[in-house]
N, C-alpha and C. Protein backbone atom coordinates (compact mmCIF):
# COMPACT_ATOMS: atom_id res chain seq x y z
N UNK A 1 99.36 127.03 218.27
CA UNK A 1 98.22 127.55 217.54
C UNK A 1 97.20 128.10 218.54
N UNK A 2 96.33 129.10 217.73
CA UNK A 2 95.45 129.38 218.90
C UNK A 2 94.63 129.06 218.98
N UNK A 3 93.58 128.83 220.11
CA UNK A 3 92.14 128.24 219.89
C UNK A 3 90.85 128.07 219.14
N UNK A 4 91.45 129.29 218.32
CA UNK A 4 90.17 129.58 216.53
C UNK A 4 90.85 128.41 215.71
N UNK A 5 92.28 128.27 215.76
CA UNK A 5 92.98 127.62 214.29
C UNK A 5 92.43 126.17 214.73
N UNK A 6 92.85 126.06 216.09
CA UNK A 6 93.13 124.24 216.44
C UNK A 6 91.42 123.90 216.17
N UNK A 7 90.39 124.85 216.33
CA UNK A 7 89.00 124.48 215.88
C UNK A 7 88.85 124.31 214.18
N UNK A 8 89.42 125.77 213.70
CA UNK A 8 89.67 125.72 212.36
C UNK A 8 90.38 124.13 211.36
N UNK A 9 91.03 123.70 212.58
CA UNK A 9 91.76 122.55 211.63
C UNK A 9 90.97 121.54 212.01
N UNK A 10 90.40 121.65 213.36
CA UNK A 10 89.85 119.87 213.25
C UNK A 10 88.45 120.11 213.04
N UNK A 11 88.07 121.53 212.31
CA UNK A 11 87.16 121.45 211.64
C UNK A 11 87.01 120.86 210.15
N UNK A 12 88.78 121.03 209.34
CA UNK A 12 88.65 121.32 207.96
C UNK A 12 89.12 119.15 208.17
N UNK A 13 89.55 118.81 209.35
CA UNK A 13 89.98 117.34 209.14
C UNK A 13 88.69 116.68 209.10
N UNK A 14 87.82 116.74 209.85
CA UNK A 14 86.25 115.90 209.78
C UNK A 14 85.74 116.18 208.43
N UNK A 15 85.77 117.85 208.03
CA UNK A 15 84.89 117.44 206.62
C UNK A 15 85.45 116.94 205.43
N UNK A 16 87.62 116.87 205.42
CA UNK A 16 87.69 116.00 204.39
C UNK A 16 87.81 114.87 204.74
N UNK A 17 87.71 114.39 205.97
CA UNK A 17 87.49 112.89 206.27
C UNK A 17 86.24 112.11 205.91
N UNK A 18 85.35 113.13 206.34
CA UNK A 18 83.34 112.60 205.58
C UNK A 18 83.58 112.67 204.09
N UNK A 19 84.04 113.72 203.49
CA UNK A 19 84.24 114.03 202.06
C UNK A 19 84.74 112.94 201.33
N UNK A 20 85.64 112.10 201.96
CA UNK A 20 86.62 111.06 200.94
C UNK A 20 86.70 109.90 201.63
N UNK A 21 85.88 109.88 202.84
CA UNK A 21 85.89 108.44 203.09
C UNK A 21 85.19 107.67 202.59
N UNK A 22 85.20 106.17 202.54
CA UNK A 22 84.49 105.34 201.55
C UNK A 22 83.54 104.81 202.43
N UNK A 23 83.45 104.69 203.65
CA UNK A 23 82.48 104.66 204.42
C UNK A 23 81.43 105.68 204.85
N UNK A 24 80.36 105.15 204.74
CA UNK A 24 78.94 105.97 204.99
C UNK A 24 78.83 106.50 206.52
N UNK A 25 78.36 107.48 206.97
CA UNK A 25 77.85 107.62 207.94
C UNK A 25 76.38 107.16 208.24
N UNK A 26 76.46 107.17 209.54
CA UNK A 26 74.37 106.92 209.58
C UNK A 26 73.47 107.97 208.59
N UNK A 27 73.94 109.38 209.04
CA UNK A 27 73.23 110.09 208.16
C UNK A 27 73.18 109.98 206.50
N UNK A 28 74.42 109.79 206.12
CA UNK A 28 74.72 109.30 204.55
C UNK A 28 73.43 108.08 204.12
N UNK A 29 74.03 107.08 205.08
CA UNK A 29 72.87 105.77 204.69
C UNK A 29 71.49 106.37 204.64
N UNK A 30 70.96 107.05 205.20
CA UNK A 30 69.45 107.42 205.21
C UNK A 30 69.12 108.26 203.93
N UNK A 31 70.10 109.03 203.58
CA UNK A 31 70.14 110.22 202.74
C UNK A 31 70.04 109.19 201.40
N UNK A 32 71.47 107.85 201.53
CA UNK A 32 71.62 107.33 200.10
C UNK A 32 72.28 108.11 199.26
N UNK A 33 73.05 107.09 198.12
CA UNK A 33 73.60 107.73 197.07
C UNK A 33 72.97 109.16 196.36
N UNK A 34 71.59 108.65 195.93
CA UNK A 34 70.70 109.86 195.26
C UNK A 34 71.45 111.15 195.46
N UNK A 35 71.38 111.42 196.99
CA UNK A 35 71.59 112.71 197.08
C UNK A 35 72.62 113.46 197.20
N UNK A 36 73.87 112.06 197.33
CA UNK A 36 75.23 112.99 197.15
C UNK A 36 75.67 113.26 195.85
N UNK A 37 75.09 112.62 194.85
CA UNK A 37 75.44 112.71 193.55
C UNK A 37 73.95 113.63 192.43
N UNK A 38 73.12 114.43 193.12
CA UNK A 38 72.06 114.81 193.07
C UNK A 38 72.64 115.77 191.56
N UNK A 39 71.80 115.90 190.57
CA UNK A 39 71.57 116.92 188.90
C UNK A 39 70.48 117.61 189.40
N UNK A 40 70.88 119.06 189.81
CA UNK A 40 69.21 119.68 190.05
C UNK A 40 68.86 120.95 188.94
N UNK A 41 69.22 120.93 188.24
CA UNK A 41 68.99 121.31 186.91
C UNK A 41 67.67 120.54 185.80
N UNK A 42 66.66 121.58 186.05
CA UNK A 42 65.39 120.96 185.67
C UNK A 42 65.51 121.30 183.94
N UNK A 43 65.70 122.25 183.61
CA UNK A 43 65.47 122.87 182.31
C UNK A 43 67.19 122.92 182.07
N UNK A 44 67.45 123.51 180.66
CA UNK A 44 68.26 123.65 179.75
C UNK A 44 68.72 125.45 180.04
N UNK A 45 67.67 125.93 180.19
CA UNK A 45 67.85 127.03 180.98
C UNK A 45 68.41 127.44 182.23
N UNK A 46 68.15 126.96 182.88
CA UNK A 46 68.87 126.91 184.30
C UNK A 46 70.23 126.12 184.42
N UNK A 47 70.52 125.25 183.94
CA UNK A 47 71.73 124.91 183.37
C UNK A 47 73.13 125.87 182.88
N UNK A 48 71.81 126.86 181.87
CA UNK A 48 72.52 127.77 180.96
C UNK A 48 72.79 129.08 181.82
N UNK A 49 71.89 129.25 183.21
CA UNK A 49 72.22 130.60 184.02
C UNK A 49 73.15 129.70 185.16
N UNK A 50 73.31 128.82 185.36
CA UNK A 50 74.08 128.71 186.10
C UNK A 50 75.54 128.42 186.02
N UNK A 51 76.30 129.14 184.51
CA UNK A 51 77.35 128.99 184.49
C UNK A 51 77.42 127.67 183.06
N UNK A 52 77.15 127.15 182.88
CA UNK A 52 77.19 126.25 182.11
C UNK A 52 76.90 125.64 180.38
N UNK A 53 77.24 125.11 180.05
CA UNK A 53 76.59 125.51 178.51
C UNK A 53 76.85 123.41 177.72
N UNK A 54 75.40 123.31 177.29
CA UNK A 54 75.09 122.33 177.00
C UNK A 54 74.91 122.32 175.53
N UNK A 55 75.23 121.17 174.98
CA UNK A 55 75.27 121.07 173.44
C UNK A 55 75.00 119.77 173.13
N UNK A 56 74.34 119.29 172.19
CA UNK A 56 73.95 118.07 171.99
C UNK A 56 75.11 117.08 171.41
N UNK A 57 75.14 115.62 171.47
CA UNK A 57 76.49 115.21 171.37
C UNK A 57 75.77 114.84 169.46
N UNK A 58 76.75 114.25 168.62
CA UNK A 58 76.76 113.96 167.35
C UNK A 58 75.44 113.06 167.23
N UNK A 59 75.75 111.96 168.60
CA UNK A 59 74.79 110.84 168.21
C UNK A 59 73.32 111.54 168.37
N UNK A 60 73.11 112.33 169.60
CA UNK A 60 71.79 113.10 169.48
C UNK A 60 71.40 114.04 168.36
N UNK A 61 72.02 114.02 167.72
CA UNK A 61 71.59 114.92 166.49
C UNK A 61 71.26 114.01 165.71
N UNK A 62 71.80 112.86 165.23
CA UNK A 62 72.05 112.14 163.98
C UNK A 62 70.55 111.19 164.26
N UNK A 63 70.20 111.21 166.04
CA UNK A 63 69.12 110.37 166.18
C UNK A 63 67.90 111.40 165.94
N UNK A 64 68.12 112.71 165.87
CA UNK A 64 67.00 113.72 165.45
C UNK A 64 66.42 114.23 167.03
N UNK A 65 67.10 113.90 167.81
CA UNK A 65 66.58 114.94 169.58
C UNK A 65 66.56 116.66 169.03
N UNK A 66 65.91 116.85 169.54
CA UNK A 66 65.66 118.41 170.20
C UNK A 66 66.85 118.38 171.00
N UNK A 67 66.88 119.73 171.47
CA UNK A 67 67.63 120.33 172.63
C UNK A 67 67.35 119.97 173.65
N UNK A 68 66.27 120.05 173.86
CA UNK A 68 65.09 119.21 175.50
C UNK A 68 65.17 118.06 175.44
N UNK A 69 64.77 117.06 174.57
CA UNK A 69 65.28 116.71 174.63
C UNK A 69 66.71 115.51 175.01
N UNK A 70 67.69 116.19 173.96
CA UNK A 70 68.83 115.19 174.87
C UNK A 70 69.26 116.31 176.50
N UNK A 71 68.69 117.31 176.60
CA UNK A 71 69.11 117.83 177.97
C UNK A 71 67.96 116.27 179.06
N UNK A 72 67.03 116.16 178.65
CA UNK A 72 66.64 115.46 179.35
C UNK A 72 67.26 113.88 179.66
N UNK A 73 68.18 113.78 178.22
CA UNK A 73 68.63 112.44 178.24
C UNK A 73 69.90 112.65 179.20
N UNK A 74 70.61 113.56 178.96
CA UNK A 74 71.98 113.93 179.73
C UNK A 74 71.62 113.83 181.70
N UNK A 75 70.49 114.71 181.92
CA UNK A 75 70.04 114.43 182.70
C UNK A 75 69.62 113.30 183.50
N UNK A 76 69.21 112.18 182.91
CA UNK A 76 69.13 111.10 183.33
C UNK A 76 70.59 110.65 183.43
N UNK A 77 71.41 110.12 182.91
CA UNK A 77 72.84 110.25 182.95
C UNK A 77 73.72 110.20 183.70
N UNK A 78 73.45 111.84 184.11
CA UNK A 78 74.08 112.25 185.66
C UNK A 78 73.42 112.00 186.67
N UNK A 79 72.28 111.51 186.60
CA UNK A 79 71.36 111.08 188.16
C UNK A 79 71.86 109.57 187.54
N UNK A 80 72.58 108.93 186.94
CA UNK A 80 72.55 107.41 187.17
C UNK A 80 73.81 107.25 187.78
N UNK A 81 74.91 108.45 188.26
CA UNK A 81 75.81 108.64 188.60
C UNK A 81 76.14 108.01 189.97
């Protein structure tokens, strides 16, 4: 191999080694869960431009939510992730 690939590969081995290991790095620990599992989707809107499309589930309707909402409830949700 040549000297771009052998960088190329033990480039792509460290980041799925950080990616899927179950151990933290120092930097991880400081960072914390929060931020690898981070919802940065403030609005229902931005949600909706970024590819995505949100709908309220049965029980949020039947409990009478808005759109805002259970986006806000969903939201919490995925940050408890």
């Amino acid at each position: 191999m040549s000297s771009v690939s052998d960088k190329l590969v033990k480039f792509l081995e460290r980041a799925l080694q950080k990616a899927f290991s179950n151990e933290s790095s120092k930097d991880d620990s400081a960072v914390g869960f929060e931020k690898r599992c981070s919802f940065s989707y403030e609005t229902v809107e931005e949600y909706k431009e970024a590819g995505h499309h949100f709908r309220r589930t049965k029980d949020q309707m039947s409990r009478g939510l808005t759109r805002k909402e259970a986006f806000e409830e969903f939201k919490k949700e995925k940050k408890s992730f």
